[in-house]
N, C-alpha and C. Protein backbone atom coordinates (compact mmCIF):
# COMPACT_ATOMS: atom_id res chain seq x y z
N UNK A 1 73.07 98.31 103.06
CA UNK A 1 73.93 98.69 104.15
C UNK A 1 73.12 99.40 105.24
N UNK A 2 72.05 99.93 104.51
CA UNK A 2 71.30 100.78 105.71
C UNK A 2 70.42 99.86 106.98
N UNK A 3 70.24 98.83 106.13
CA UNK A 3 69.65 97.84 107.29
C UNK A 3 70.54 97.00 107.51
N UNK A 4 71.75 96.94 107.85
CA UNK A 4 73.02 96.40 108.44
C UNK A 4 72.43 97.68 110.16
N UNK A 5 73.05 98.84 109.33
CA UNK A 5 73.18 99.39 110.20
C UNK A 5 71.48 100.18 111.27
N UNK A 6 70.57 99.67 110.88
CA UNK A 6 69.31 99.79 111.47
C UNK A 6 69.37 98.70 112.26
N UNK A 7 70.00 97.83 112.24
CA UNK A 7 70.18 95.80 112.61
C UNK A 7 71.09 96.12 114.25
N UNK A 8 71.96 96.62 113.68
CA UNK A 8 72.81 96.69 114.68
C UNK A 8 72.61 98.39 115.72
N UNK A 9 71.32 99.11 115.28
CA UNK A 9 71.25 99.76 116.47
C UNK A 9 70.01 99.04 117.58
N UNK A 10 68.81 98.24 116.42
CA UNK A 10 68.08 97.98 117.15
C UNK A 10 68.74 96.49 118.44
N UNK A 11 69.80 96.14 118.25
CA UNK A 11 70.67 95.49 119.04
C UNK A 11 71.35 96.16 120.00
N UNK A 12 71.21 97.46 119.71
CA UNK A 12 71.99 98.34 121.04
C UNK A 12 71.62 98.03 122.45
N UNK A 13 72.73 97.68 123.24
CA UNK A 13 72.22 97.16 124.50
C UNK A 13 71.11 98.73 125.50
N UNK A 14 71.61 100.00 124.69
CA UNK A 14 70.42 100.79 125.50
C UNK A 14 69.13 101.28 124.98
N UNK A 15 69.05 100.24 123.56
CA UNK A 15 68.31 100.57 122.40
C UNK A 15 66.82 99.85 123.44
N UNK A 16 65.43 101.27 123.49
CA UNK A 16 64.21 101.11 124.16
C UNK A 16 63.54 100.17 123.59
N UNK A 17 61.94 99.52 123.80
CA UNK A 17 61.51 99.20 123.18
C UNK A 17 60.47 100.09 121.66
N UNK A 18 60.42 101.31 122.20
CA UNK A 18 59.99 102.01 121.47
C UNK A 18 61.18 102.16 120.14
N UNK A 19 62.55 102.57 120.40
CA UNK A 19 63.72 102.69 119.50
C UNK A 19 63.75 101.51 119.04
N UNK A 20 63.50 100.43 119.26
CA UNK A 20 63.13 99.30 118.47
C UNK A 20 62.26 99.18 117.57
N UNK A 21 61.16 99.54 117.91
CA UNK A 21 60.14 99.58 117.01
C UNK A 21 60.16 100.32 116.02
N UNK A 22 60.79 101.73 116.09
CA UNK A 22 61.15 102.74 115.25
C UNK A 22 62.13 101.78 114.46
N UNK A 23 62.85 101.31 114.92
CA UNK A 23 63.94 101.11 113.96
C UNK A 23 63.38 100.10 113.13
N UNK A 24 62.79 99.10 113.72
CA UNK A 24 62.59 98.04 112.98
C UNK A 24 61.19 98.46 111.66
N UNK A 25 60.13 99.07 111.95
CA UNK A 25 59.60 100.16 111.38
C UNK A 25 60.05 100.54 109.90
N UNK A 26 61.17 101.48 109.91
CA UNK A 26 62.26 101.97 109.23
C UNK A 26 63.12 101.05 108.85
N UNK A 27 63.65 99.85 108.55
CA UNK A 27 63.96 98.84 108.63
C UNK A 27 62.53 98.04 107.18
N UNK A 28 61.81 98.13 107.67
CA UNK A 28 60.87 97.27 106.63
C UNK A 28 60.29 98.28 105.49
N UNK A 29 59.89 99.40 105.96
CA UNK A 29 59.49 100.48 104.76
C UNK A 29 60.91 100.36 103.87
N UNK A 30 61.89 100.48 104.39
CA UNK A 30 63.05 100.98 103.19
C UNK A 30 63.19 99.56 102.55
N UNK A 31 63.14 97.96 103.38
CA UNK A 31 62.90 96.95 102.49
C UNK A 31 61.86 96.84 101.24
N UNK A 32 60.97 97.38 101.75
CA UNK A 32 60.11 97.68 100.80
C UNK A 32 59.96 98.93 99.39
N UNK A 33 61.05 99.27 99.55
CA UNK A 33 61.22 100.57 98.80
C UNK A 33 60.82 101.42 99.00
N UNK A 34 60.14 102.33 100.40
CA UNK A 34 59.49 103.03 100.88
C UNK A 34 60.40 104.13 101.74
N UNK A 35 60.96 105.54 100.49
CA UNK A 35 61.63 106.40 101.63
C UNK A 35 61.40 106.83 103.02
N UNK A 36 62.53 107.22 103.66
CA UNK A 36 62.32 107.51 105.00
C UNK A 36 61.37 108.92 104.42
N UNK A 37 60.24 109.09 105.46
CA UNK A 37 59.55 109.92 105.56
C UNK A 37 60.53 111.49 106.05
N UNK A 38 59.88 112.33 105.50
CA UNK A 38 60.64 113.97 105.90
C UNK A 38 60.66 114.35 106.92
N UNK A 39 59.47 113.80 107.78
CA UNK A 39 59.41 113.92 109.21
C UNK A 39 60.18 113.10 110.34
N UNK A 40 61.05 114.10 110.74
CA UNK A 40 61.97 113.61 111.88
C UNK A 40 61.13 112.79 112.80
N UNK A 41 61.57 111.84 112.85
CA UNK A 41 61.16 110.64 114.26
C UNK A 41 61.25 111.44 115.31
N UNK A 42 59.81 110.78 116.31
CA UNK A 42 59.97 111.66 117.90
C UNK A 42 61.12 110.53 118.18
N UNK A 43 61.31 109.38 118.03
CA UNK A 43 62.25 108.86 118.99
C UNK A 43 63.82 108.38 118.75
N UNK A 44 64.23 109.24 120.02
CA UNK A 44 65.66 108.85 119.58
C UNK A 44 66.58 107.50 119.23
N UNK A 45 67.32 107.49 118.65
CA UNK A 45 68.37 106.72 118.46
C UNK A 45 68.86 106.14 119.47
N UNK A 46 69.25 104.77 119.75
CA UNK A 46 70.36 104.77 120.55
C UNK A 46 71.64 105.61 120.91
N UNK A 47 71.82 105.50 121.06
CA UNK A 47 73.55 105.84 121.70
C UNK A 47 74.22 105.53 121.39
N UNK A 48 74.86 104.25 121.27
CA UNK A 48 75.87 103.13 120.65
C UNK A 48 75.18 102.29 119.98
N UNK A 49 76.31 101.43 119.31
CA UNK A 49 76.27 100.60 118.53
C UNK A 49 77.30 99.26 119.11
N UNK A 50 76.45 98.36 119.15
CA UNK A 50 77.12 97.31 119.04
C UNK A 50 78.49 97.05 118.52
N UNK A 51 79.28 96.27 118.88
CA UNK A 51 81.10 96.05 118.38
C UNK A 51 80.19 95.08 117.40
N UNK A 52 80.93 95.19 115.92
CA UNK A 52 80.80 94.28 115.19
C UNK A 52 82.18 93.17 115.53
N UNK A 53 81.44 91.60 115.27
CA UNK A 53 82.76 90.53 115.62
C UNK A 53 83.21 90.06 114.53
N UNK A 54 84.42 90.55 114.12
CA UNK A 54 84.98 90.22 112.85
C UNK A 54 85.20 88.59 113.37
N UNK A 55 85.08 88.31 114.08
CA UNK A 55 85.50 86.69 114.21
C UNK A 55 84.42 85.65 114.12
N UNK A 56 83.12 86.93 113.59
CA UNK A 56 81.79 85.98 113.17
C UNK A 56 81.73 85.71 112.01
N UNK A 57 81.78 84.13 111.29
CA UNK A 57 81.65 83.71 109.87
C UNK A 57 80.45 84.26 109.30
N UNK A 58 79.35 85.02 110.03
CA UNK A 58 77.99 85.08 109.04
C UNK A 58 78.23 86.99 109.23
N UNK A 59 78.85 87.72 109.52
CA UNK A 59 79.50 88.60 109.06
C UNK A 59 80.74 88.98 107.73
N UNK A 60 80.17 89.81 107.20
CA UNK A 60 80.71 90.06 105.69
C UNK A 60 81.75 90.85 106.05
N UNK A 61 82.83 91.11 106.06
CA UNK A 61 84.42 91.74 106.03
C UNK A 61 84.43 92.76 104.80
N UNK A 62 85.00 94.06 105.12
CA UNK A 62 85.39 94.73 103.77
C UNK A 62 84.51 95.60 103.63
N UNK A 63 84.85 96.43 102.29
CA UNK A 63 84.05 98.17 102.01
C UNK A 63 83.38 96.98 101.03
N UNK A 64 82.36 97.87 100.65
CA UNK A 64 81.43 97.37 99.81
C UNK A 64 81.83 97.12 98.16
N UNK A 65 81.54 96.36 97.36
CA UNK A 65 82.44 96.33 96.31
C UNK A 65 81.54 95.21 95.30
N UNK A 66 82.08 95.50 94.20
CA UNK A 66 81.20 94.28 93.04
C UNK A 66 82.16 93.08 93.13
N UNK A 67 82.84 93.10 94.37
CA UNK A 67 83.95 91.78 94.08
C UNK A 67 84.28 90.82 95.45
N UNK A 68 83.68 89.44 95.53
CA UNK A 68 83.42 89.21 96.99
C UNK A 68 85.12 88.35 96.65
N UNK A 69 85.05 87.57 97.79
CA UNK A 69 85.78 86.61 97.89
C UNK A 69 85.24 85.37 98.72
N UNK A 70 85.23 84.29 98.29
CA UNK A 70 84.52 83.15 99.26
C UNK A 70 85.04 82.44 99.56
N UNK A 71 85.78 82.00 101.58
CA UNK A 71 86.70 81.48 101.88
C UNK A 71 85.77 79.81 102.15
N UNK A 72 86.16 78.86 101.84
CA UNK A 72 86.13 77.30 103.07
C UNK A 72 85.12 76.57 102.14
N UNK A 73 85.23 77.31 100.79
CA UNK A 73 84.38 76.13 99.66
C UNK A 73 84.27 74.72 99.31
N UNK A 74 86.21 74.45 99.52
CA UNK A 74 86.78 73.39 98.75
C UNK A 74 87.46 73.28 100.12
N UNK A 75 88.52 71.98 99.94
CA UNK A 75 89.67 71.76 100.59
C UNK A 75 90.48 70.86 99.27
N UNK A 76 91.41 71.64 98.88
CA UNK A 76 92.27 70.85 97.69
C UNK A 76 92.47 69.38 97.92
N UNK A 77 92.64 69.43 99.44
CA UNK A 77 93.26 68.06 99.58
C UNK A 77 92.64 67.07 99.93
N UNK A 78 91.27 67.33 99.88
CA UNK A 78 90.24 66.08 99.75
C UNK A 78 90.03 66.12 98.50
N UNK A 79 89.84 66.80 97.27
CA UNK A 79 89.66 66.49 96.37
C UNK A 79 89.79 65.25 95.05
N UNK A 80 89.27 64.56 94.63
CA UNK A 80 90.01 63.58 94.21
C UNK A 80 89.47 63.38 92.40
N UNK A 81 88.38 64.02 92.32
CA UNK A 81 87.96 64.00 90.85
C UNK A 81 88.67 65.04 89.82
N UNK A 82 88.81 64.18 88.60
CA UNK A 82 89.72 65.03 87.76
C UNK A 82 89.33 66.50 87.41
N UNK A 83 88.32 66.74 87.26
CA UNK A 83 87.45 68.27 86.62
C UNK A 83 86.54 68.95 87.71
N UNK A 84 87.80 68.54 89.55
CA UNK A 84 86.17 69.18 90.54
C UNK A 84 86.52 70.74 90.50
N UNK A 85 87.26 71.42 90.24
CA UNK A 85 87.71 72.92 90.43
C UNK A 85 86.38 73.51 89.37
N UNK A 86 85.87 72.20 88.50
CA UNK A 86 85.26 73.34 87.20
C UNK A 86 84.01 72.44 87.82
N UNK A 87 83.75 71.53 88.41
CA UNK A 87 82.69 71.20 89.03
C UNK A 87 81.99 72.36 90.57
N UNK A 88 83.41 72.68 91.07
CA UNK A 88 82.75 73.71 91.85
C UNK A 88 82.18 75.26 91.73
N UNK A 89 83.02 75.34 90.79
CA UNK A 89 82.89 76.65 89.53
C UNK A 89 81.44 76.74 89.25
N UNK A 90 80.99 75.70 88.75
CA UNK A 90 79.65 75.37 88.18
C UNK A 90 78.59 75.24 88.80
N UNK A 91 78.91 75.27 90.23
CA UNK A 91 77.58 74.68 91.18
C UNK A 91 77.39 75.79 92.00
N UNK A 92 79.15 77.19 92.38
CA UNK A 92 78.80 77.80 92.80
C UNK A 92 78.19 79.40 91.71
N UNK A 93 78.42 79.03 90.53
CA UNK A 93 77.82 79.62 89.62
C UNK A 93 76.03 79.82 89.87
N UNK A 94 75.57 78.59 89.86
CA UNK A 94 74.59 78.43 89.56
C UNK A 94 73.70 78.87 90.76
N UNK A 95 74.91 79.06 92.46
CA UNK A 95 73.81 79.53 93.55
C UNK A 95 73.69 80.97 93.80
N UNK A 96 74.98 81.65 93.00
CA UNK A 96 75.42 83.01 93.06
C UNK A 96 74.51 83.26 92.55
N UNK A 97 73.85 83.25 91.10
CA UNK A 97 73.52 83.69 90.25
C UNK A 97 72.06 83.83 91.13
N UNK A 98 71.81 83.72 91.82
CA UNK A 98 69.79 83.60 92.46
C UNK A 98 70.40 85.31 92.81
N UNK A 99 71.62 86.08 93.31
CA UNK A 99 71.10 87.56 93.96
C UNK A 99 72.00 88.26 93.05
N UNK A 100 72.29 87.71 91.56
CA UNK A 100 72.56 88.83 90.75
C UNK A 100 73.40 87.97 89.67
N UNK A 101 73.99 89.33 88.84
CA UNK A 101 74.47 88.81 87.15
C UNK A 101 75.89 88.63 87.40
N UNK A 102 76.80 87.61 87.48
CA UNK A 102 78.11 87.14 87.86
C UNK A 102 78.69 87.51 86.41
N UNK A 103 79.71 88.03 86.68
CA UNK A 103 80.38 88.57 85.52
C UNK A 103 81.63 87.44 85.44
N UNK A 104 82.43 86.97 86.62
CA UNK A 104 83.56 86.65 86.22
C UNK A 104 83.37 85.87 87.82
N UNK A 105 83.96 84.46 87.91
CA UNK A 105 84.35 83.53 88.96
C UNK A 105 85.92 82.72 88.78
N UNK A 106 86.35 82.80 89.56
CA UNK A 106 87.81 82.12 89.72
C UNK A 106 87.87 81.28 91.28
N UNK A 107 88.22 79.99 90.88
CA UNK A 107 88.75 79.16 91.46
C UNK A 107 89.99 79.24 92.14
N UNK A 108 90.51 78.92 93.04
CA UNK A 108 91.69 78.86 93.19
C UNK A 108 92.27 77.89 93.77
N UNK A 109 92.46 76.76 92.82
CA UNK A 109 92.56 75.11 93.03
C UNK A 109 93.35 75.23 93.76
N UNK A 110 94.80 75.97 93.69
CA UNK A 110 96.29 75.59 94.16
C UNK A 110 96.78 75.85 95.23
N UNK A 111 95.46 76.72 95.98
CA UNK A 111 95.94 77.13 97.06
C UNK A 111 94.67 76.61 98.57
N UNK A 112 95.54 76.64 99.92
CA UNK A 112 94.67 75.94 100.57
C UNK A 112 94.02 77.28 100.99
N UNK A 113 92.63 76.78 101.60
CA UNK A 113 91.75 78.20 102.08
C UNK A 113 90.26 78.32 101.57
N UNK A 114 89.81 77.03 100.18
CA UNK A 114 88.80 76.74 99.59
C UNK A 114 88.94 77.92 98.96
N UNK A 115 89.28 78.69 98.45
CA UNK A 115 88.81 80.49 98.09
C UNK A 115 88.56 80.42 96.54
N UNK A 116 87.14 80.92 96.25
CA UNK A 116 86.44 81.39 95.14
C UNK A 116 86.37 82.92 95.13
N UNK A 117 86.28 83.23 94.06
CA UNK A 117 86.71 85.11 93.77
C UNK A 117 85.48 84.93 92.73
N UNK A 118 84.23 85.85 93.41
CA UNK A 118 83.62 86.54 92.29
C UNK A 118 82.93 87.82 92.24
N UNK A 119 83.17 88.31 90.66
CA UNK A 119 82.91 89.27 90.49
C UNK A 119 81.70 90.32 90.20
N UNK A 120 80.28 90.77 90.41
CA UNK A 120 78.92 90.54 89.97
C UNK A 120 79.57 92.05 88.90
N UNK A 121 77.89 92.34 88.42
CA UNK A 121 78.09 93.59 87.92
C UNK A 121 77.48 94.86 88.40
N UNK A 122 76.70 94.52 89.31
CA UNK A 122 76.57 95.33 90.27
C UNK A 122 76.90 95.32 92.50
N UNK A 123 77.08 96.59 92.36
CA UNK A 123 77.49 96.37 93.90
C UNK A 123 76.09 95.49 94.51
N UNK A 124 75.04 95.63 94.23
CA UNK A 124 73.88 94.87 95.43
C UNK A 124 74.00 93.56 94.88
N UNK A 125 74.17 93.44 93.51
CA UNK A 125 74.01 91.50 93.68
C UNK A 125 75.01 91.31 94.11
N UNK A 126 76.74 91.72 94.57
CA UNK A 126 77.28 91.28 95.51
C UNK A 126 77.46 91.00 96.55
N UNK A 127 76.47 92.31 97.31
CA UNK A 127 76.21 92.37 98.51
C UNK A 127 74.84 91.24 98.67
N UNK A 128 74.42 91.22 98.02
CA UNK A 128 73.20 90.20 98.45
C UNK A 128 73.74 88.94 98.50
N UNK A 129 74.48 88.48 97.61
CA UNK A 129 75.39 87.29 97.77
C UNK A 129 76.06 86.72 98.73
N UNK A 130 76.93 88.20 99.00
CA UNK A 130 77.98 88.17 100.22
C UNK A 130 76.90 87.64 101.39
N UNK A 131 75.96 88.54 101.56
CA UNK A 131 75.33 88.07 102.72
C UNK A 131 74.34 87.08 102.94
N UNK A 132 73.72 86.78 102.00
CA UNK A 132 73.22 85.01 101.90
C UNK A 132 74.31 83.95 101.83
N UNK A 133 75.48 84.07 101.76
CA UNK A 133 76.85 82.96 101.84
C UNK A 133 77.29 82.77 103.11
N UNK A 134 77.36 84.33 103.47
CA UNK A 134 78.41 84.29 104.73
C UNK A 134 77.56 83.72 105.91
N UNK A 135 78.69 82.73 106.82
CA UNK A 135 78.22 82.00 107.64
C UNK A 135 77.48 80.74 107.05
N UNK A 136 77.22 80.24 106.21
CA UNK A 136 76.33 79.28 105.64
C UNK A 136 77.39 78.45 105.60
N UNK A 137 76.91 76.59 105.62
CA UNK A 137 77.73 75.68 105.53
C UNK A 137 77.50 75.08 104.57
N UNK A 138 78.28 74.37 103.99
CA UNK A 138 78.67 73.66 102.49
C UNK A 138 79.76 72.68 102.50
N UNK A 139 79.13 71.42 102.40
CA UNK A 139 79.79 70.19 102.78
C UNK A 139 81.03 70.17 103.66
N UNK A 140 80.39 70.66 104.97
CA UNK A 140 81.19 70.60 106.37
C UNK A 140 81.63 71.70 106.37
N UNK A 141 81.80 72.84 106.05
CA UNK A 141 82.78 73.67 106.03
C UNK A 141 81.86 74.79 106.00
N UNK A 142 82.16 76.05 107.22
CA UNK A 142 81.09 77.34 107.25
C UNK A 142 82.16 78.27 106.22
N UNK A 143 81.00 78.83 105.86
CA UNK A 143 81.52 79.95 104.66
C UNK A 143 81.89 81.08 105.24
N UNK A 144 83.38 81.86 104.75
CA UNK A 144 83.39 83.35 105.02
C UNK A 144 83.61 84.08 103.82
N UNK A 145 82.93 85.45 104.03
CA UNK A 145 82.89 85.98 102.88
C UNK A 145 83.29 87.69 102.75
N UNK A 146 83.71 88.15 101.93
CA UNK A 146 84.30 89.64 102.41
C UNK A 146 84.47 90.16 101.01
N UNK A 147 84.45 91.54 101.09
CA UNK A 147 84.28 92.09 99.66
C UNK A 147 86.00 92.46 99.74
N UNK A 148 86.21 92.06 98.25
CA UNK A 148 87.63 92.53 97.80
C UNK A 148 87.52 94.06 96.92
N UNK A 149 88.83 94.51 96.69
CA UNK A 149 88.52 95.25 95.32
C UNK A 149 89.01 94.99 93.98
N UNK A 150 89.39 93.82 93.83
CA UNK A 150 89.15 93.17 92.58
C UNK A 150 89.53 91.70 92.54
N UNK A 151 89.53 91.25 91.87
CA UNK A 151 89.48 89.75 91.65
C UNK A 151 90.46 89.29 90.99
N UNK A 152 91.93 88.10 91.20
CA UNK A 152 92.93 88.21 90.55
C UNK A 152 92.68 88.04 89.17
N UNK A 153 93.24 88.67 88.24
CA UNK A 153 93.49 87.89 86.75
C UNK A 153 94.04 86.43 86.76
N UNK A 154 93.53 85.71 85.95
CA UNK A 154 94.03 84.36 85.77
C UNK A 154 94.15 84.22 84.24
C-alpha cells in the first residue's frame, strides 16, 4: 500500500522533479526491503494527491483484505461446455496461485457479472493478486477487482 501511495504522489501534478526522485528513491528501497532511513528527507512532499478514478478497471476498489472479488471472468451466457464453471475455477486457480496460497475460490455460475470470489491466506498474496488482475484482459473481457470482507459460503 505504501507504494500505491508513493505512486500516486510522485503523480502529483505539483510533485518537483527532485520530489520525484525522492519518491521514486523511497519507492524502490522499500521494494527491496530496505527501511525508510531515520533521517528526515530534505525534500518535501507534494501537496496533493491525485483523485483516484474508481472508474479505472486497473485500479483495485476496497480496504485491504485476504478476500478479493474478480468481476468480467466468464459471461454465463456464452458458455456452452458442461464442466466450464470448474474449468474456470481451475485455470483461475492455477494464475492466482503465482502471488500467494489460495485458501478458498468460488464461482458464481448463476449470476451475470463473470464474478469469482477468492480467498488467500494472507493479506499481501491478495493484494498482489488483486493488483496483477485488475485491469488485465481475459478472453475479451478487462478484469475488475476489489477486496471484499469475506467470500460467500456456498
Amino acid at each position: 500500500m505504501a507504494s500505491r501511495v508513493l505512486a500516486y504522489q510522485a503523480l502529483s501534478p505539483d510533485a518537483s522533479k527532485n520530489q520525484i526522485i525522492a519518491i521514486a528513491e523511497e519507492a524502490v528501497n522499500l521494494a527491496l526491503g530496505i527501511l525508510p532511513s531515520g533521517t528526515p528527507s530534505t525534500v518535501p512532499l507534494p501537496i496533493s494527491l491525485p483523485p483516484i478514478d474508481d472508474n479505472n478497471p486497473k485500479c483495485v476498489k476496497g480496504d485491504l483484505s485476504k478476500h478479493i472479488l474478480v468481476r468480467n471472468m466468464f459471461d454465463k451466457d456464452e458458455e456452452t461446455e458442461e464442466n466450464w464453471a470448474e474449468e474456470i475455477k481451475a485455470e483461475f486457480e492455477v494464475e492466482s496461485s503465482k502471488y500467494g496460497t489460495i485458501q478458498n475460490v468460488i464461482v458464481v455460475s448463476n449470476e451475470v457479472g463473470g464474478k469469482i470470489y477468492a480467498k488467500f491466506d494472507s493479506i499481501e498474496g491478495a493484494a498482489s493478486c488483486a493488483e496483477n488482475l485488475a485491469g488485465r484482459w481475459f478472453d475479451k473481457r478487462q478484469l475488475q477487482v476489489e477486496f471484499v470482507d469475506e467470500i460467500p459460503s456456498r
